[in-house]
N, C-alpha and C. Protein backbone atom coordinates (compact mmCIF):
# COMPACT_ATOMS: atom_id res chain seq x y z
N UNK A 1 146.80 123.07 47.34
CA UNK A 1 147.36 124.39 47.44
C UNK A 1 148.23 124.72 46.23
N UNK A 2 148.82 123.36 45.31
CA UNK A 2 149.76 124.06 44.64
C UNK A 2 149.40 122.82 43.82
N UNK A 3 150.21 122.89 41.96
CA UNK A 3 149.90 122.34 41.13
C UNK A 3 151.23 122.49 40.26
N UNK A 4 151.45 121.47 39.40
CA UNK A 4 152.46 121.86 38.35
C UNK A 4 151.76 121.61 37.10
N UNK A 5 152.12 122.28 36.51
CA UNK A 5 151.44 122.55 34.83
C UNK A 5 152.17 123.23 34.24
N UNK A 6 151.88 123.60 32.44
CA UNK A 6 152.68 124.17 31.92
C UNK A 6 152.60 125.65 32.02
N UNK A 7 154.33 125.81 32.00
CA UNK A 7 154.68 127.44 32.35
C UNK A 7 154.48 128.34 31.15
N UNK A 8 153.99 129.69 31.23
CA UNK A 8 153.68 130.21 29.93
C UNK A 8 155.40 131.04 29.34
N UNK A 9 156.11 130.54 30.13
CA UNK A 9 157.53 131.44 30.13
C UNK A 9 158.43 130.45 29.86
N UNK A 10 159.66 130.45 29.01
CA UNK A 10 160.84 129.80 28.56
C UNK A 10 159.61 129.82 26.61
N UNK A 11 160.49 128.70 26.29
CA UNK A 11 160.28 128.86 24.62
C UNK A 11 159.16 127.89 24.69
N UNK A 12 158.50 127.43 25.77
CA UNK A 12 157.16 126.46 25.28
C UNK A 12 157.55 125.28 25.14
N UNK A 13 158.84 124.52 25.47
CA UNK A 13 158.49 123.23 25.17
C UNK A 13 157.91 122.30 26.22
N UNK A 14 158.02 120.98 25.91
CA UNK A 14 156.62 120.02 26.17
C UNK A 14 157.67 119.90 27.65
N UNK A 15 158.55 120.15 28.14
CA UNK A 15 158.79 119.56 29.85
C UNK A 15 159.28 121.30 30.80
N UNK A 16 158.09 122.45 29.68
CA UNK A 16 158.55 123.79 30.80
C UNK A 16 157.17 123.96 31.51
N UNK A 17 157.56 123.58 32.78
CA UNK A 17 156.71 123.11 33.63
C UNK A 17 156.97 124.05 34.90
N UNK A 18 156.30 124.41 35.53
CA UNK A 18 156.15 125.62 36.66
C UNK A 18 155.34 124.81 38.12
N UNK A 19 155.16 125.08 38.78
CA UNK A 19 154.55 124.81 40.21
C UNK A 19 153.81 126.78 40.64
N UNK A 20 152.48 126.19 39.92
CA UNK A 20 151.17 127.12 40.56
C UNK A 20 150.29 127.02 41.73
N UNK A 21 149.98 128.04 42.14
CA UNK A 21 149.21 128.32 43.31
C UNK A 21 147.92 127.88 42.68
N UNK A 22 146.90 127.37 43.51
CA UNK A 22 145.40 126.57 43.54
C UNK A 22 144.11 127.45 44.24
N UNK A 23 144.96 127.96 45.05
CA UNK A 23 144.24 128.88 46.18
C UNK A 23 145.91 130.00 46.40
N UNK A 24 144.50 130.94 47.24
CA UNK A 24 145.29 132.53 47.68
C UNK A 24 146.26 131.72 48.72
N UNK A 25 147.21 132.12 48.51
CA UNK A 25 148.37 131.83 49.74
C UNK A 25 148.48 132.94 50.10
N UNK A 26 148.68 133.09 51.51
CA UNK A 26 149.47 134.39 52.50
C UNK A 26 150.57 134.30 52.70
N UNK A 27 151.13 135.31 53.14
CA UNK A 27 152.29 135.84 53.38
C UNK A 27 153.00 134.76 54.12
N UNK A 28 153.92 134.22 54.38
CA UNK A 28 154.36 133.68 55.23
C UNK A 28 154.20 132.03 55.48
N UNK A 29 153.24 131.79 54.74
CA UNK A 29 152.69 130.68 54.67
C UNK A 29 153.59 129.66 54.24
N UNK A 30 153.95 128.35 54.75
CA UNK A 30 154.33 126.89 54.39
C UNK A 30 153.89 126.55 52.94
N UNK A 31 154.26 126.16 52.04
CA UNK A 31 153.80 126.09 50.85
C UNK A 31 154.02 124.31 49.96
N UNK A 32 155.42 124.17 50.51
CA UNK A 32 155.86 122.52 50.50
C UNK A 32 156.80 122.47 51.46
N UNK A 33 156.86 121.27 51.59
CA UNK A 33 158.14 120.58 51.75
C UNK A 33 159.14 119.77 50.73
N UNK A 34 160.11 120.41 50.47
CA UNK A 34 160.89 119.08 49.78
C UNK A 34 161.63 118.21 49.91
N UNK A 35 161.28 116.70 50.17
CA UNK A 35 162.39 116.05 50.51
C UNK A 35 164.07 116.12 49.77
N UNK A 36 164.96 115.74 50.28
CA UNK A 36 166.28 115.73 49.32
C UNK A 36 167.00 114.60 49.38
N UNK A 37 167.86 114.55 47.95
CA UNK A 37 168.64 113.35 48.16
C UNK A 37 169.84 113.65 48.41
N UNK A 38 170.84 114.15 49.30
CA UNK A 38 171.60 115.07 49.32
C UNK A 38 173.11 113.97 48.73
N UNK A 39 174.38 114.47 48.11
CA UNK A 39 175.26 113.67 47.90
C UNK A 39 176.62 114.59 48.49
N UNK A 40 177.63 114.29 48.57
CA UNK A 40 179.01 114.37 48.70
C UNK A 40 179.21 115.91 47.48
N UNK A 41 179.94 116.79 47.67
CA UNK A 41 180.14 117.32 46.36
C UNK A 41 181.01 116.82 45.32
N UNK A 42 181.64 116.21 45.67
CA UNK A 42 182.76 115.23 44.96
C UNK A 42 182.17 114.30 44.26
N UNK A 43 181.13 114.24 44.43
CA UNK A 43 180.41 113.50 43.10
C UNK A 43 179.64 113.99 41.99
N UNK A 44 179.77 115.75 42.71
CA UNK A 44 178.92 116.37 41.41
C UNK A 44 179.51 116.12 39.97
N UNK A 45 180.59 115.88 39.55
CA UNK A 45 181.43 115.82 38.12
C UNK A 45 180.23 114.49 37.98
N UNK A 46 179.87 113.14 38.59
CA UNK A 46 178.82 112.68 37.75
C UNK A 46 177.53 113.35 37.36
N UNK A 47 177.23 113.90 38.18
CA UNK A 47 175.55 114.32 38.25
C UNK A 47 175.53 115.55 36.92
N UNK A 48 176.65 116.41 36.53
CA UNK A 48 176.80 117.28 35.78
C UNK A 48 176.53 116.83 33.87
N UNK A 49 176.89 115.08 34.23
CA UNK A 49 176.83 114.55 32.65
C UNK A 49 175.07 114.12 32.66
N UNK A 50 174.46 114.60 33.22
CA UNK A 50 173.14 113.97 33.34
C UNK A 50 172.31 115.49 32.78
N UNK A 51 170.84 115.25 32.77
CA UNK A 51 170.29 116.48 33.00
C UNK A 51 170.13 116.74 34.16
N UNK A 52 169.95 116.33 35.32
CA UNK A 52 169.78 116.62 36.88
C UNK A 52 170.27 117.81 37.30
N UNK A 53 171.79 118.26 36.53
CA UNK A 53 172.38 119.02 36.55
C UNK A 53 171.70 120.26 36.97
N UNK A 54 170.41 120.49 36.31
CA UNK A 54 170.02 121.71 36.36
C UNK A 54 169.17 121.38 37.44
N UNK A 55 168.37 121.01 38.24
CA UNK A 55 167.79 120.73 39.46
C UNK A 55 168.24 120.47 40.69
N UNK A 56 169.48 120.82 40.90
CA UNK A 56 170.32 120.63 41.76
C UNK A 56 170.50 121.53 43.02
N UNK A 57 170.34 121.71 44.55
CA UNK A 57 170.45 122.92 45.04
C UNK A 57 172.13 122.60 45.97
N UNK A 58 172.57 123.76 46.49
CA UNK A 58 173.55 123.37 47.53
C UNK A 58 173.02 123.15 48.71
N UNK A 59 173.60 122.29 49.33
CA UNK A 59 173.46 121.84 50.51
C UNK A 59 174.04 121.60 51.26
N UNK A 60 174.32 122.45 52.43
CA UNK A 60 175.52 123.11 52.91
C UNK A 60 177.33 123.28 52.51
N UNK A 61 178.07 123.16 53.05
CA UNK A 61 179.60 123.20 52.27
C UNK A 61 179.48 122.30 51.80
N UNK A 62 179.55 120.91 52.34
CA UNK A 62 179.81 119.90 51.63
C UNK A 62 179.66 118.54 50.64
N UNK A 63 178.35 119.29 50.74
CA UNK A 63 176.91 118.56 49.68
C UNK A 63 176.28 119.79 48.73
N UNK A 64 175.73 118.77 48.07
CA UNK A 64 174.89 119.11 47.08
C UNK A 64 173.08 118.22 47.14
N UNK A 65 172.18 118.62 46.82
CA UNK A 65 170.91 117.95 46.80
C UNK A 65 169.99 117.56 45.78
N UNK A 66 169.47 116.96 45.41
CA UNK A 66 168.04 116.76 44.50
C UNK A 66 166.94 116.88 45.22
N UNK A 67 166.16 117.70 44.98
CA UNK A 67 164.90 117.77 45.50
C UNK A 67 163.49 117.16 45.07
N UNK A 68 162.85 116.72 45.76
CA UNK A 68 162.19 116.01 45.37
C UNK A 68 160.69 115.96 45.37
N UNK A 69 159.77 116.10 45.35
CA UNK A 69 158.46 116.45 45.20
C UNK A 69 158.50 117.60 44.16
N UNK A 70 157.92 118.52 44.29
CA UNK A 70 157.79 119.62 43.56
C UNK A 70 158.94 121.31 43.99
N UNK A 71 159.83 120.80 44.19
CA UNK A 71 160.72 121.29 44.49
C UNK A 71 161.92 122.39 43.86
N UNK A 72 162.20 120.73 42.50
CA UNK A 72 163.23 121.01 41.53
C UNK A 72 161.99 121.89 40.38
N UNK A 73 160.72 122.18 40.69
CA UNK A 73 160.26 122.62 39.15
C UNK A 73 159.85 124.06 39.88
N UNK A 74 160.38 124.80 40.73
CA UNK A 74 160.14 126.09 40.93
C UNK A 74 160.51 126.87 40.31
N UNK A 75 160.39 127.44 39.25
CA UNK A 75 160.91 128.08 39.05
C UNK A 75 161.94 129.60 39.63
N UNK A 76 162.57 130.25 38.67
CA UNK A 76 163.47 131.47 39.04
C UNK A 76 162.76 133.06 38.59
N UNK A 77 163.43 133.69 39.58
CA UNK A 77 162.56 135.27 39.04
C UNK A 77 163.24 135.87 39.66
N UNK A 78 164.12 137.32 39.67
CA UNK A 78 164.24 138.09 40.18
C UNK A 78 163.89 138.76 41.00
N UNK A 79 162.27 138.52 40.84
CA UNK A 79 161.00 139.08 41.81
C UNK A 79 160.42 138.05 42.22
N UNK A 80 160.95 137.39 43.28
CA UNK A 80 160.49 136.37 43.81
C UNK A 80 159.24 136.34 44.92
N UNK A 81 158.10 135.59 44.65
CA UNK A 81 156.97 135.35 45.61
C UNK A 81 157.04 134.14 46.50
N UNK A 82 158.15 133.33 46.36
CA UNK A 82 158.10 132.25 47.62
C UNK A 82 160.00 132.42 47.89
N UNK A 83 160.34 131.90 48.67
CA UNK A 83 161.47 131.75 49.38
C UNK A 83 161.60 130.27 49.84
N UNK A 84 162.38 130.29 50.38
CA UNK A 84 162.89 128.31 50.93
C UNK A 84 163.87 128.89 52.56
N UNK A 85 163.31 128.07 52.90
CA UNK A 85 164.66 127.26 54.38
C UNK A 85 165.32 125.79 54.08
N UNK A 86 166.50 126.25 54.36
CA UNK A 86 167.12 124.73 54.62
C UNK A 86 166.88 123.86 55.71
N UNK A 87 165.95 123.04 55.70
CA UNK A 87 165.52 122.07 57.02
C UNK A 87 166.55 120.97 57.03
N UNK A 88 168.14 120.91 58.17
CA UNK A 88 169.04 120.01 57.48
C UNK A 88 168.32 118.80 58.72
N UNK A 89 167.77 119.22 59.54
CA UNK A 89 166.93 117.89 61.28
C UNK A 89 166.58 117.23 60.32
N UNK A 90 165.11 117.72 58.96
CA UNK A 90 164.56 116.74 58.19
C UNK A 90 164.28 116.35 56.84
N UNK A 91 165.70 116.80 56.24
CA UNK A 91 166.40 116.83 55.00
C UNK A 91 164.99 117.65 53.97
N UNK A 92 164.98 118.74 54.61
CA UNK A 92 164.07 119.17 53.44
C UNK A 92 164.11 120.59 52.67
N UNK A 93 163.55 120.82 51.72
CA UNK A 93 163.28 122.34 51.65
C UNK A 93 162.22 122.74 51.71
N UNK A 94 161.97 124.16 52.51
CA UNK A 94 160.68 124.51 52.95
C UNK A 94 160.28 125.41 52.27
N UNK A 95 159.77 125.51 51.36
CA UNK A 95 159.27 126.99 50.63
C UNK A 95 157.73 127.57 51.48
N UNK A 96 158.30 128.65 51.30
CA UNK A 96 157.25 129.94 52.19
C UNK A 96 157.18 130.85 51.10
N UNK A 97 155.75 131.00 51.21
CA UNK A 97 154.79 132.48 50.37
C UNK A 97 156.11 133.71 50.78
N UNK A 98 156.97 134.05 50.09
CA UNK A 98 157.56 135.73 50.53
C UNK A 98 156.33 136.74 50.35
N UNK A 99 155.66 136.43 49.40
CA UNK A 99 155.00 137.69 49.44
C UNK A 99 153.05 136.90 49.45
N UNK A 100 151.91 137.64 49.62
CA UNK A 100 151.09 137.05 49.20
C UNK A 100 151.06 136.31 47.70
N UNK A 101 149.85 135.48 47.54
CA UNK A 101 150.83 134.91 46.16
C UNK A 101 148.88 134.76 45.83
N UNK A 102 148.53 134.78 44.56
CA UNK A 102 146.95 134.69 44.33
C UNK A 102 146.67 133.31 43.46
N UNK A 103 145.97 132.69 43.75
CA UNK A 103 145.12 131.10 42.96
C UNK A 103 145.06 131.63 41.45
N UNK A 104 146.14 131.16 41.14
CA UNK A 104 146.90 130.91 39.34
C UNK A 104 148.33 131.34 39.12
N UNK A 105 148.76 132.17 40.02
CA UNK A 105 150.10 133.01 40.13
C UNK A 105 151.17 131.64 39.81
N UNK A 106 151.98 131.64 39.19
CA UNK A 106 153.08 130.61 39.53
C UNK A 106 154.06 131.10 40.32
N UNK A 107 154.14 129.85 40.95
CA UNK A 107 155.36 130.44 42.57
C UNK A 107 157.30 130.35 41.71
N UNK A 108 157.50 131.11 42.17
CA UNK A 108 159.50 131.77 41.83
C UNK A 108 159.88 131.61 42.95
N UNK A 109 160.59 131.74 43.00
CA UNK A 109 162.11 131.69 43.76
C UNK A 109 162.97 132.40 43.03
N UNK A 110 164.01 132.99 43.84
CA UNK A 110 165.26 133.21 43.40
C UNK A 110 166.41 132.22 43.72
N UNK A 111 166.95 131.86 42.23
CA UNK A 111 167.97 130.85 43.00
C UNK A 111 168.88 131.20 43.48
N UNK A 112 169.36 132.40 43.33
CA UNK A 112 170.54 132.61 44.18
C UNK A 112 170.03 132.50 45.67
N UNK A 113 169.29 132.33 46.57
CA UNK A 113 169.09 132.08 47.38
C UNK A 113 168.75 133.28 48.20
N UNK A 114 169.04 134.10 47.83
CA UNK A 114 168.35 135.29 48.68
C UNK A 114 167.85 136.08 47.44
N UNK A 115 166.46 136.37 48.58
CA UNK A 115 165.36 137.02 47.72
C UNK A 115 165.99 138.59 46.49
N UNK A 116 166.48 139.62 47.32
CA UNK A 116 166.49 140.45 46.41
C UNK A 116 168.31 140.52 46.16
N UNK A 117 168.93 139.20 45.85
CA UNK A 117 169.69 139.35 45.00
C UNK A 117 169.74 139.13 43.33
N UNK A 118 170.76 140.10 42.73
CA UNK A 118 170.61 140.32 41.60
C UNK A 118 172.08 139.57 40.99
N UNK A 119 172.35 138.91 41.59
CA UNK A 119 173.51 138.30 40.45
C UNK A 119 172.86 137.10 39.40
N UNK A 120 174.02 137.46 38.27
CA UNK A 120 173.46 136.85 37.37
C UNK A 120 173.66 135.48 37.68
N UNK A 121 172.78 134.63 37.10
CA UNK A 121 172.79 132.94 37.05
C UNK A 121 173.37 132.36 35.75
N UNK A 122 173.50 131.35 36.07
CA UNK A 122 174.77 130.28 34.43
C UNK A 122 173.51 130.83 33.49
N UNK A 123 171.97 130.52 33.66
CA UNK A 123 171.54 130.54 32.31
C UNK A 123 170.87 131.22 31.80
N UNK A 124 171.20 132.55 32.52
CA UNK A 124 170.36 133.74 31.97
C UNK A 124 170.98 134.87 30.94
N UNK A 125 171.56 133.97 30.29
CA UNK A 125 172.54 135.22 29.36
C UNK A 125 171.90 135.95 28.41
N UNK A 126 170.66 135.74 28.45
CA UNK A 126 169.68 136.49 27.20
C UNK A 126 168.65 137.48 28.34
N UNK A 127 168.63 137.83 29.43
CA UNK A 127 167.78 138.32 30.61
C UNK A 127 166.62 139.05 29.96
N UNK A 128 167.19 139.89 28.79
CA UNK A 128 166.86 141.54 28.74
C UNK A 128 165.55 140.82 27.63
N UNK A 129 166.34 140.08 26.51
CA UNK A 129 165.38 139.16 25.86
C UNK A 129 163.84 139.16 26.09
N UNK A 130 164.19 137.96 27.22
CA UNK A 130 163.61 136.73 27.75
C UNK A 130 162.59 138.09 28.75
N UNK A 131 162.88 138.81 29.27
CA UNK A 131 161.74 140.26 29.81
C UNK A 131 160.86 140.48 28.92
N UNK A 132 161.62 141.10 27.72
CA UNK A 132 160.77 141.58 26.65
C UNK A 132 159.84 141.24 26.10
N UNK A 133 159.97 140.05 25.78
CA UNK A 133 159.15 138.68 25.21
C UNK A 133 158.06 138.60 26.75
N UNK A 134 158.86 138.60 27.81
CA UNK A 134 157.20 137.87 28.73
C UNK A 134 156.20 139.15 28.91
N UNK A 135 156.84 140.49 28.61
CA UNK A 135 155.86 141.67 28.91
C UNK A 135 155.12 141.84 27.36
N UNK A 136 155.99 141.24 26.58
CA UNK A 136 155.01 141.50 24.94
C UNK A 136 154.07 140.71 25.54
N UNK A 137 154.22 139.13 25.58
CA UNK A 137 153.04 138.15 26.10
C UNK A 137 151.69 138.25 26.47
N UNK A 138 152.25 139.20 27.78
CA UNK A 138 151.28 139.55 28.76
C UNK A 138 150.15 140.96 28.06
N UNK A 139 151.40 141.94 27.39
CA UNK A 139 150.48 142.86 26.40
C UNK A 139 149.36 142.22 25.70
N UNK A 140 149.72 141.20 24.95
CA UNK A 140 149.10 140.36 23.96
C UNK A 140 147.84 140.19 24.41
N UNK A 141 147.88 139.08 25.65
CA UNK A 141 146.96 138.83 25.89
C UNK A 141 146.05 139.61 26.91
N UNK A 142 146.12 141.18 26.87
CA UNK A 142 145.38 142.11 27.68
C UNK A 142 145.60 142.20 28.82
N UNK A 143 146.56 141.83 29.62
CA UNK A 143 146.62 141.56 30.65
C UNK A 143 147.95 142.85 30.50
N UNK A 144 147.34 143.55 31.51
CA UNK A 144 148.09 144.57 32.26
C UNK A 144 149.72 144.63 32.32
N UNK A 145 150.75 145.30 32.05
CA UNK A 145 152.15 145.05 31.86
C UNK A 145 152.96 145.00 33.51
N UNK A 146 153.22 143.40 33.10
CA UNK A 146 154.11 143.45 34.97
C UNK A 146 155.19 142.81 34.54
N UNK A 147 156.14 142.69 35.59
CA UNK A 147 157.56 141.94 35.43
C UNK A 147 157.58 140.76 35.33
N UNK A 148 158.49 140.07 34.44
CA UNK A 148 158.08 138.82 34.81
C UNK A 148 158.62 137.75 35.85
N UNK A 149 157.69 136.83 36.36
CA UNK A 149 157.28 136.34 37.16
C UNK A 149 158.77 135.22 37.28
N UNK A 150 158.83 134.68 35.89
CA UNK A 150 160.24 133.64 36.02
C UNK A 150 160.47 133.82 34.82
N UNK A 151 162.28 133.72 34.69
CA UNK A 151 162.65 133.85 33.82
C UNK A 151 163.48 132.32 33.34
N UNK A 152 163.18 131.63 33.74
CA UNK A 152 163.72 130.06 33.52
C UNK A 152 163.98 129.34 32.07
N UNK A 153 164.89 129.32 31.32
CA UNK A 153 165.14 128.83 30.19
C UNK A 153 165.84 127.18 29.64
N UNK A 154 165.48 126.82 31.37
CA UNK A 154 165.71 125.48 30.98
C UNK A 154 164.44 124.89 30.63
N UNK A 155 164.10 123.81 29.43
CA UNK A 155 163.36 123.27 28.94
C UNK A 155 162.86 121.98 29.10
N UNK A 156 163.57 121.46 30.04
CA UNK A 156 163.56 120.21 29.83
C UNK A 156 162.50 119.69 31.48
N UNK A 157 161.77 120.71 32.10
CA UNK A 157 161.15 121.22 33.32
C UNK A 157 159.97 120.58 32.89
C-alpha cells in the first residue's frame, strides 16, 4: 500500500525521502501503524544533540516519541492527505487517508497535528520560497499547477 522513496521536494539530497502511496487509498482508510519508542520529556535535552531531533512526535504531556516503521519519514504539508491517531493501549501511530489519496501521491501530514492548522513550524522559515520552487517544478514538468504536497526541508530523511 505504501513505499518510501525519494521525495521530489526539499533541495534533493541523498536521505529526502517521502512515504508514497502504491495503490488508490480511500478516504478514511488505515494506512500504517507506527510503533513508538516513547521517553520521559526530561530527556529530550539528549535526543536534541542527535539528528533524531527532527523525527520526534509528542506524546502526551509527559513524553515525547520516536516512531518507528515508516512513520518518522511522513512528510509535512499544509494540505494534508493523511492524518494520525494517538493509539496510547498500543503505543502506536495510526495514520488514516484524510482525504482520498491516488497510487504515486506522497502521503503529508500536518505536523502541527491538526489538519487545517496553519501555524508556522521551527523549519519553515523560507515557506513562500520553498511553494514557488515546488509549483515552478511541477510547471516544468507539464504537470498541471497544484499546491504543494510537502514542504519538508529537513534533509537528512
Amino acid at each position: 500500500m505504501i513505499e518510501v522513496k525519494q521525495s521530489k521536494l526539499g533541495d534533493g539530497g541523498e536521505f529526502n525521502r517521502g512515504v508514497f502511496a502504491t495503490v488508490d487509498i480511500a478516504k478514511g482508510t488505515l494506512i500504517h501503524q507506527a510503533p513508538v519508542v516513547p521517553y520521559p520529556n526530561e530527556d529530550h535535552e539528549h535526543v536534541e544533540k542527535t539528528i533524531l531531533e527532527d523525527y520526534v512526535f509528542e506524546y502526551g504531556a509527559n513524553h515525547t516519541a520516536i516512531l518507528l516503521g515508516y512513520g518518522s519519514l511522513i512528510n509535512h504539508s499544509y494540505e494534508p492527505n493523511a492524518t494520525y491517531d494517538i493509539n496510547f493501549d498500543n503505543h502506536t501511530f495510526d495514520f488514516y487517508a484524510y482525504t482520498d489519496i491516488k497510487a504515486g501521491d506522497e502521503i503529508v501530514i500536518n505536523y502541527n497535528g491538526e489538519e487545517d492548522s496553519m501555524d508556522p513550524l521551527w523549519f519553515l522559515d523560507d515557506y513562500e520560497e520553498r511553494m514557488l520552487e515546488f509549483n515552478k517544478s511541477n510547471d516544468d514538468e507539464g504537470e498541471k499547477e497544484t499546491n504543494p504536497q510537502s514542504l519538508d526541508t529537513d534533509t537528512s530523511k
